[in-house]
N, C-alpha and C. Protein backbone atom coordinates (compact mmCIF):
# COMPACT_ATOMS: atom_id res chain seq x y z
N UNK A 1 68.28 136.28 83.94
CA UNK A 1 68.85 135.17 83.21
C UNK A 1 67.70 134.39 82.58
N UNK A 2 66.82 135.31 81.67
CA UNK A 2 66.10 134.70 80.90
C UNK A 2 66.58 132.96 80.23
N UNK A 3 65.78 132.25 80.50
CA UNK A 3 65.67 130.87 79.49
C UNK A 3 66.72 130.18 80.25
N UNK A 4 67.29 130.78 81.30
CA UNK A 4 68.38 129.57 82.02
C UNK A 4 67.71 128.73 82.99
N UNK A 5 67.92 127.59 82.92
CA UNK A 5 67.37 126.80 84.05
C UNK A 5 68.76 126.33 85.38
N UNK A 6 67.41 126.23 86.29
CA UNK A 6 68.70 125.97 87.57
C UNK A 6 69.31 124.52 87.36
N UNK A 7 68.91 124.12 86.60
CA UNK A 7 70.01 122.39 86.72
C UNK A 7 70.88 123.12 85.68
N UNK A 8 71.24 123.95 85.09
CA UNK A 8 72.67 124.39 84.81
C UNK A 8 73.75 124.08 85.44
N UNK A 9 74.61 123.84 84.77
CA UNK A 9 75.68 123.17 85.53
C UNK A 9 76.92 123.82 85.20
N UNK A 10 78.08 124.31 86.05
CA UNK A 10 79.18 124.83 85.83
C UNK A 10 80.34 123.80 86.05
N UNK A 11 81.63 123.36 85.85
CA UNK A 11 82.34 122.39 86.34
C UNK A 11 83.90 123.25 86.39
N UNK A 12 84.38 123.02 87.99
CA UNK A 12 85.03 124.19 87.79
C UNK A 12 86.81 123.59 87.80
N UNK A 13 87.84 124.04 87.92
CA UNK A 13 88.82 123.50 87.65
C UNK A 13 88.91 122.11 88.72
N UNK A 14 88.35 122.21 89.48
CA UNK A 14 88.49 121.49 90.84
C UNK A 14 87.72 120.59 90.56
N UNK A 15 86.46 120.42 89.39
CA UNK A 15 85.97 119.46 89.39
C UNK A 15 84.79 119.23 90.03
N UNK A 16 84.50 120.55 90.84
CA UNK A 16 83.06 120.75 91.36
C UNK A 16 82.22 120.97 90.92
N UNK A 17 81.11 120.84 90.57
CA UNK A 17 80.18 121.50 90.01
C UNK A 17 78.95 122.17 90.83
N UNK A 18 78.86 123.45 89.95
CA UNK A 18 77.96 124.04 90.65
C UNK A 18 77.13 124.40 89.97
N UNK A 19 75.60 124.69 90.58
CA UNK A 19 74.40 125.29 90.10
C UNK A 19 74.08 126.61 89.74
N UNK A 20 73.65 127.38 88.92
CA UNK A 20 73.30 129.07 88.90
C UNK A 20 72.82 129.33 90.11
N UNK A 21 71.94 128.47 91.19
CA UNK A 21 71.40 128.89 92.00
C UNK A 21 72.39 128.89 93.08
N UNK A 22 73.35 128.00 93.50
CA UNK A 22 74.86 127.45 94.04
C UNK A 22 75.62 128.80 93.72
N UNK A 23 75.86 129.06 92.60
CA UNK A 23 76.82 129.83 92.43
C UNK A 23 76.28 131.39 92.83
N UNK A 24 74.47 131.70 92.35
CA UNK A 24 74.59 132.83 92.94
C UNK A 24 74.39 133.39 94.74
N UNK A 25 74.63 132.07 95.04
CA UNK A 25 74.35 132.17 96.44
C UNK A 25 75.82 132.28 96.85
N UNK A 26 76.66 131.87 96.08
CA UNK A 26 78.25 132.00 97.00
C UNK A 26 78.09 133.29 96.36
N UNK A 27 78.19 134.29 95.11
CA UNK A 27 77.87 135.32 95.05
C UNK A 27 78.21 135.97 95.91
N UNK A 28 76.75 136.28 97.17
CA UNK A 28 76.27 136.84 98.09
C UNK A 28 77.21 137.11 98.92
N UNK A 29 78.26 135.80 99.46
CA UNK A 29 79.06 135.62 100.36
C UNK A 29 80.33 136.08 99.97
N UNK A 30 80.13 136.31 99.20
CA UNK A 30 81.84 136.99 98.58
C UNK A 30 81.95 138.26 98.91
N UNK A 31 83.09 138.04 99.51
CA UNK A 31 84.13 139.80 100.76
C UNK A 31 84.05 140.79 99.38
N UNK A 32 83.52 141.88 99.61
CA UNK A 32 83.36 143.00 98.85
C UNK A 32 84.77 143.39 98.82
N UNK A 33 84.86 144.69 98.02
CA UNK A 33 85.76 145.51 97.79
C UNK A 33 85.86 146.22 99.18
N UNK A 34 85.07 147.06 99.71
CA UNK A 34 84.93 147.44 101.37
C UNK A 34 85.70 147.04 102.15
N UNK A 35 85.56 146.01 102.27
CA UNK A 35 86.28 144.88 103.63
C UNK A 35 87.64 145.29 103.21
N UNK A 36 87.81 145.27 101.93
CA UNK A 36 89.20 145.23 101.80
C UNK A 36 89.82 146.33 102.46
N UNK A 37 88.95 147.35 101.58
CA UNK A 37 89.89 148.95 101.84
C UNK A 37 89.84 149.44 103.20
N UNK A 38 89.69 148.30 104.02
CA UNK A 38 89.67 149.00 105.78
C UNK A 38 91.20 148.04 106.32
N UNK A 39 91.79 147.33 105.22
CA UNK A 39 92.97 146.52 106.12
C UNK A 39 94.31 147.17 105.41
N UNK A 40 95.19 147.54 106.86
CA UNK A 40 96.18 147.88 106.38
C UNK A 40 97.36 147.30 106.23
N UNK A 41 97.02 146.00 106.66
CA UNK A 41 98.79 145.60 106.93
C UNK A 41 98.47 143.70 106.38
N UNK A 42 99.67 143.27 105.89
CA UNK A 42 99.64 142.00 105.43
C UNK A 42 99.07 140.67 106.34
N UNK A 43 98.97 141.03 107.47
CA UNK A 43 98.36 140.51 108.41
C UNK A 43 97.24 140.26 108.47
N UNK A 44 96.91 141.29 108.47
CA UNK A 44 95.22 142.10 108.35
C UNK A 44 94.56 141.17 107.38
N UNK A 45 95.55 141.22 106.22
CA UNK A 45 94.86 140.63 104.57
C UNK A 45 95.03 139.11 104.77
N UNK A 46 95.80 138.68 105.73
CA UNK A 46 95.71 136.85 105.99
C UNK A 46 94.55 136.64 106.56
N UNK A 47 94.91 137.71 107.72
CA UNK A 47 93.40 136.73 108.80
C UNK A 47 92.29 137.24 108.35
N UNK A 48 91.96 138.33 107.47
CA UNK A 48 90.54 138.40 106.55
C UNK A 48 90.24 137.34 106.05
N UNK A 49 91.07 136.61 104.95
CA UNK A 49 91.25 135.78 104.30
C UNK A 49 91.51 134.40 104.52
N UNK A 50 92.04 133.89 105.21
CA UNK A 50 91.87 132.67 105.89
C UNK A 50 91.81 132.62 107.98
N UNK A 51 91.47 133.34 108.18
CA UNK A 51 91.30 133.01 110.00
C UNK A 51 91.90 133.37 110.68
N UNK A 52 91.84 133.80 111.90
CA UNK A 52 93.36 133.62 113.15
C UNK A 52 94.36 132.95 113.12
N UNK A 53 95.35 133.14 113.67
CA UNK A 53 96.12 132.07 114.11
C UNK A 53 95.50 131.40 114.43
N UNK A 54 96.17 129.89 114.08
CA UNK A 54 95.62 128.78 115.03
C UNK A 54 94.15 128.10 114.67
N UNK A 55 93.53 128.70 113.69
CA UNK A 55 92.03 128.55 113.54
C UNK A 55 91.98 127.58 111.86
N UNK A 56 91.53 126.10 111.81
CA UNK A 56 91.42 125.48 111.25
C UNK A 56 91.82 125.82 110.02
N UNK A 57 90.93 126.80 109.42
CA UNK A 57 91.29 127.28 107.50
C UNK A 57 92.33 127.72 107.81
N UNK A 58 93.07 128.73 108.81
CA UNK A 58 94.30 129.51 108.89
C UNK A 58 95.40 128.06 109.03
N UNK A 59 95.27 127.54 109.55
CA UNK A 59 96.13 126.29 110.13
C UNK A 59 96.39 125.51 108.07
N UNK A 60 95.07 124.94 107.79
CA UNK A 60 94.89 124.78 105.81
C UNK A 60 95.87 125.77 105.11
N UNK A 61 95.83 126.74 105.17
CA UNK A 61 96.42 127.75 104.57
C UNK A 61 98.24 128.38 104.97
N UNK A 62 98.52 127.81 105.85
CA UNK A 62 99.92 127.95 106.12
C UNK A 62 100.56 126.43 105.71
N UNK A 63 100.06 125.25 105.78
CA UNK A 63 100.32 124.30 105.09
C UNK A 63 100.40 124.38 104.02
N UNK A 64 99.87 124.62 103.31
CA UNK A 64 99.76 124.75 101.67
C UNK A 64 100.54 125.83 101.69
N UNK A 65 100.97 126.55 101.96
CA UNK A 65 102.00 127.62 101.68
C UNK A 65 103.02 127.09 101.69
N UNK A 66 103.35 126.47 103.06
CA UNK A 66 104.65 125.57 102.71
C UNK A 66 105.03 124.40 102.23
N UNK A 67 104.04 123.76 101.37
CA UNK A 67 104.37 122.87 100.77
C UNK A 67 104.26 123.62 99.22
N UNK A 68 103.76 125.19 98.91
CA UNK A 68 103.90 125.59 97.77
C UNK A 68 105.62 126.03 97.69
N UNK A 69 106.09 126.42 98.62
CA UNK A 69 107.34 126.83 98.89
C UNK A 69 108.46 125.74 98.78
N UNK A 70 108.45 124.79 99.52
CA UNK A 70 109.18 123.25 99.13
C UNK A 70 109.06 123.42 97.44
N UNK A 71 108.05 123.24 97.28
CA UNK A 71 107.61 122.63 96.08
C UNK A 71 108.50 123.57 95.13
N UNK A 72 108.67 124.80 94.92
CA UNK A 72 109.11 125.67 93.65
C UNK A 72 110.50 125.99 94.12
N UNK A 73 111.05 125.19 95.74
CA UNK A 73 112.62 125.40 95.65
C UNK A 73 112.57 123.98 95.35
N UNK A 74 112.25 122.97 95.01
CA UNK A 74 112.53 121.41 94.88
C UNK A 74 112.76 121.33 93.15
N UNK A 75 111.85 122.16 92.59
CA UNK A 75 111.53 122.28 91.01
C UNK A 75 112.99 123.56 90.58
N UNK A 76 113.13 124.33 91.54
CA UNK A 76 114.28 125.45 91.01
C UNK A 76 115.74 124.84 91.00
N UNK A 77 115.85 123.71 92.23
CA UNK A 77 116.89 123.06 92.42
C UNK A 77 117.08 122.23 91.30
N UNK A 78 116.24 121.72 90.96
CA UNK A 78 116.09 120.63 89.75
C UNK A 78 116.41 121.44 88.33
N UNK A 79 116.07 121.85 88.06
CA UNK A 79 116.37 123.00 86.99
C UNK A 79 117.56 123.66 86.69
N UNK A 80 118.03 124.20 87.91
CA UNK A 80 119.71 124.53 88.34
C UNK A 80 120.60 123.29 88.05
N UNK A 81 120.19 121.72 88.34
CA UNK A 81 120.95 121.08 88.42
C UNK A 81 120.82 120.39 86.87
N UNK A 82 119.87 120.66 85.96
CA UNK A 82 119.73 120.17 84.59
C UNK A 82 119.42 119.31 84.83
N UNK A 83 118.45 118.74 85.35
CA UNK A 83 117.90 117.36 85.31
C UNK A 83 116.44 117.42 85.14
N UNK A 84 115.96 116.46 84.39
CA UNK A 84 114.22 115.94 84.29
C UNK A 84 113.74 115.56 85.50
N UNK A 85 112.73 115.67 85.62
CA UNK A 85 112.03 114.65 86.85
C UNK A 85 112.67 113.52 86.64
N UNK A 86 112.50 112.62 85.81
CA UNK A 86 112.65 111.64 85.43
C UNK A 86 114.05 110.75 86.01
N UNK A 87 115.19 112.07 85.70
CA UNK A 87 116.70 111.43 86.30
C UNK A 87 116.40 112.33 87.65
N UNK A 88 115.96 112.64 88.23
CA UNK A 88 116.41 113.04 89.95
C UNK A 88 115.24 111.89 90.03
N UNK A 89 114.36 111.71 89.84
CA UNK A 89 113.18 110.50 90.43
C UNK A 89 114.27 108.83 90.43
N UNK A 90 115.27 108.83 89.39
CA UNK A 90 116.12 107.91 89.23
C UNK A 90 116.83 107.88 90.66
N UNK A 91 117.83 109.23 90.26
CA UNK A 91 118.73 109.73 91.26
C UNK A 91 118.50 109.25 92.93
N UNK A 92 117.26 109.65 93.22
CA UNK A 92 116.65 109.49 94.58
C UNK A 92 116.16 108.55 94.92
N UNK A 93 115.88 107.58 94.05
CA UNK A 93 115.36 106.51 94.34
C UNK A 93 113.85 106.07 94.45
N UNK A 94 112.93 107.32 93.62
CA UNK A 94 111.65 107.11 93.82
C UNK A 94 111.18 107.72 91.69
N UNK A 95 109.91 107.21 92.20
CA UNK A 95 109.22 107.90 90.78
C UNK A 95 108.95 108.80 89.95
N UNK A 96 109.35 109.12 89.21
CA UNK A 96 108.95 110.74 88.72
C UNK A 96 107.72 111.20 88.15
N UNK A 97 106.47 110.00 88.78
CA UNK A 97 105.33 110.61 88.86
C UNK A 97 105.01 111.47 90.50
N UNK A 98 105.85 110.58 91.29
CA UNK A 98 105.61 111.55 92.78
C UNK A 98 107.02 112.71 92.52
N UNK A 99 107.67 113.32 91.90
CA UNK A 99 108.42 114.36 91.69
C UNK A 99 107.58 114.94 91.34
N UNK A 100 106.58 114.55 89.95
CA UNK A 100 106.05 115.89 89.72
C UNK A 100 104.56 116.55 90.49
N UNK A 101 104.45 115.11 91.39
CA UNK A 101 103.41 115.88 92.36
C UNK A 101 103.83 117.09 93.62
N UNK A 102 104.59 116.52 93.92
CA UNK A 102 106.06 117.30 94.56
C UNK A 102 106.03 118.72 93.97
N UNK A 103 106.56 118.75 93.03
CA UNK A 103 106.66 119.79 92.25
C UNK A 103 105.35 120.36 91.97
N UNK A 104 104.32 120.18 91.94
CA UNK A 104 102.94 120.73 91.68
C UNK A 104 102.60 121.31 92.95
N UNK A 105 102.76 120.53 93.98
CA UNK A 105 102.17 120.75 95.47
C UNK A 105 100.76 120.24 95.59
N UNK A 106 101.25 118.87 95.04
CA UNK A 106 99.48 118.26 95.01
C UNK A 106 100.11 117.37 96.16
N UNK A 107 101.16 116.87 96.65
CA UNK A 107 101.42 115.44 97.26
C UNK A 107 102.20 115.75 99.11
N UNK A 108 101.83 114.75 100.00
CA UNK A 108 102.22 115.34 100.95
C UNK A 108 103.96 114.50 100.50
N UNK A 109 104.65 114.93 101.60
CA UNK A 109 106.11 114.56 101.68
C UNK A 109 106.49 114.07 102.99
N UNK A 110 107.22 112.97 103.16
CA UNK A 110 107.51 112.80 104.48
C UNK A 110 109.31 113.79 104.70
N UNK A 111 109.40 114.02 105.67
CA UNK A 111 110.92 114.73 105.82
C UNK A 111 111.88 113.68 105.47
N UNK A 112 112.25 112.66 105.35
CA UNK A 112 112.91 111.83 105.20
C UNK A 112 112.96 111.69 103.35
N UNK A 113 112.01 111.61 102.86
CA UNK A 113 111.99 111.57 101.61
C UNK A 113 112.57 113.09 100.84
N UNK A 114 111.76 114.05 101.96
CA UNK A 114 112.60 115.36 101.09
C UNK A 114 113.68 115.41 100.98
N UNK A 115 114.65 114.88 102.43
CA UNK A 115 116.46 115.04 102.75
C UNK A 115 116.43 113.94 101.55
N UNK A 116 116.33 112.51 101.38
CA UNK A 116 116.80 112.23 100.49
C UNK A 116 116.75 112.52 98.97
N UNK A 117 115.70 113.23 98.28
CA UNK A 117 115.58 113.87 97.23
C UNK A 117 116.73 114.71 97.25
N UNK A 118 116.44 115.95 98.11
CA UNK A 118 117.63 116.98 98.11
C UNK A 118 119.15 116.34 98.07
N UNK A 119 119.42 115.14 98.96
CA UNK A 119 120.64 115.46 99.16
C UNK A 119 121.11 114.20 98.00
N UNK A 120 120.65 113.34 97.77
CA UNK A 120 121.12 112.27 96.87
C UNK A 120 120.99 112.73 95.36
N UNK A 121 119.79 113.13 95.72
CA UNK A 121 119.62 113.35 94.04
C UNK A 121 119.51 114.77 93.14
N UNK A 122 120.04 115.82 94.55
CA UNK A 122 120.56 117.25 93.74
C UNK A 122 122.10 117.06 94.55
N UNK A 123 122.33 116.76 95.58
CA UNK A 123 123.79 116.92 95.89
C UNK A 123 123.57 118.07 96.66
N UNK A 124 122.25 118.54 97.39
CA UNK A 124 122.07 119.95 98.01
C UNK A 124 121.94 119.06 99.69
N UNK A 125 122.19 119.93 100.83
CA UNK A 125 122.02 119.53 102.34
C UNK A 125 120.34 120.06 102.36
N UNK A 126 119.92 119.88 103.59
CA UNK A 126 118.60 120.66 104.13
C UNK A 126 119.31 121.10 105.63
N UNK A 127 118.99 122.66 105.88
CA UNK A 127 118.78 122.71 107.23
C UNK A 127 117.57 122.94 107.99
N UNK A 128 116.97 122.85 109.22
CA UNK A 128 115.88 123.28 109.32
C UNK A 128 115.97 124.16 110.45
N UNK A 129 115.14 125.30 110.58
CA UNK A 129 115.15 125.91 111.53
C UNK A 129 113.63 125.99 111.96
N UNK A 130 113.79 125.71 113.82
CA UNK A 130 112.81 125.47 114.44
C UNK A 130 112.25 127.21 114.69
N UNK A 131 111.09 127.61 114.76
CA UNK A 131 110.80 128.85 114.98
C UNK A 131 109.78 129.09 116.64
């Protein structure tokens, strides 16, 4: 990388920025193709990928799953029911700047706020099942 200097700067969707020297060092650390082709089962490809059960990033990573999951039945419900953020944020009694965080899966949710979204302001129940 002739003529590049290390205060190069990358800025990445997240807003991080990183160095050529930063970046070719995560490089290094990045799971080859190899690792991969030795796992056979969807399991295999979680806990490669984020940890054990139970193990901090794995624990990160099942959260965010289910708040990606809320999130695109909260936005499908909304859609089904023809409404904007704007009138279910009415509907429910809250803002339709936190709907569309909701809907992004940038925002946490308390359970109380989800039942009332769902049930006031699509007319849908929640059940939950304990596992």
């Amino acid at each position: 990388m002739r003529g590049v200097s290390p205060e190069i700067f990358f800025v990445l969707p997240s807003r991080q920025k990183f160095g050529v020297k930063a970046l070719t060092e995560l490089s290094k650390k990045t799971k080859t193709m190899k690792n991969y082709k030795d796992l056979k089962t969807f399991d295999e490809l979680i806990e490669f990928e984020h940890g054990k059960v139970g193990s901090a990033s794995r624990i990160k990573y099942e959260e965010s799953a289910q708040m990606f999951i809320v999130s695109e039945m909260l936005k499908a419900a909304r859609k089904a029911a023809n409404l904007t953020q704007e009138q279910l944020a009415e509907k429910a009694g809250t803002k339709k700047s936190y709907i569309s965080k909701l809907e992004n899966g940038k925002g946490n949710i308390q359970l109380s706020t989800l039942i009332r979204i769902f049930e006031q302001g699509l007319n849908k129940r929640i059940g939950l099942t304990f596992l």
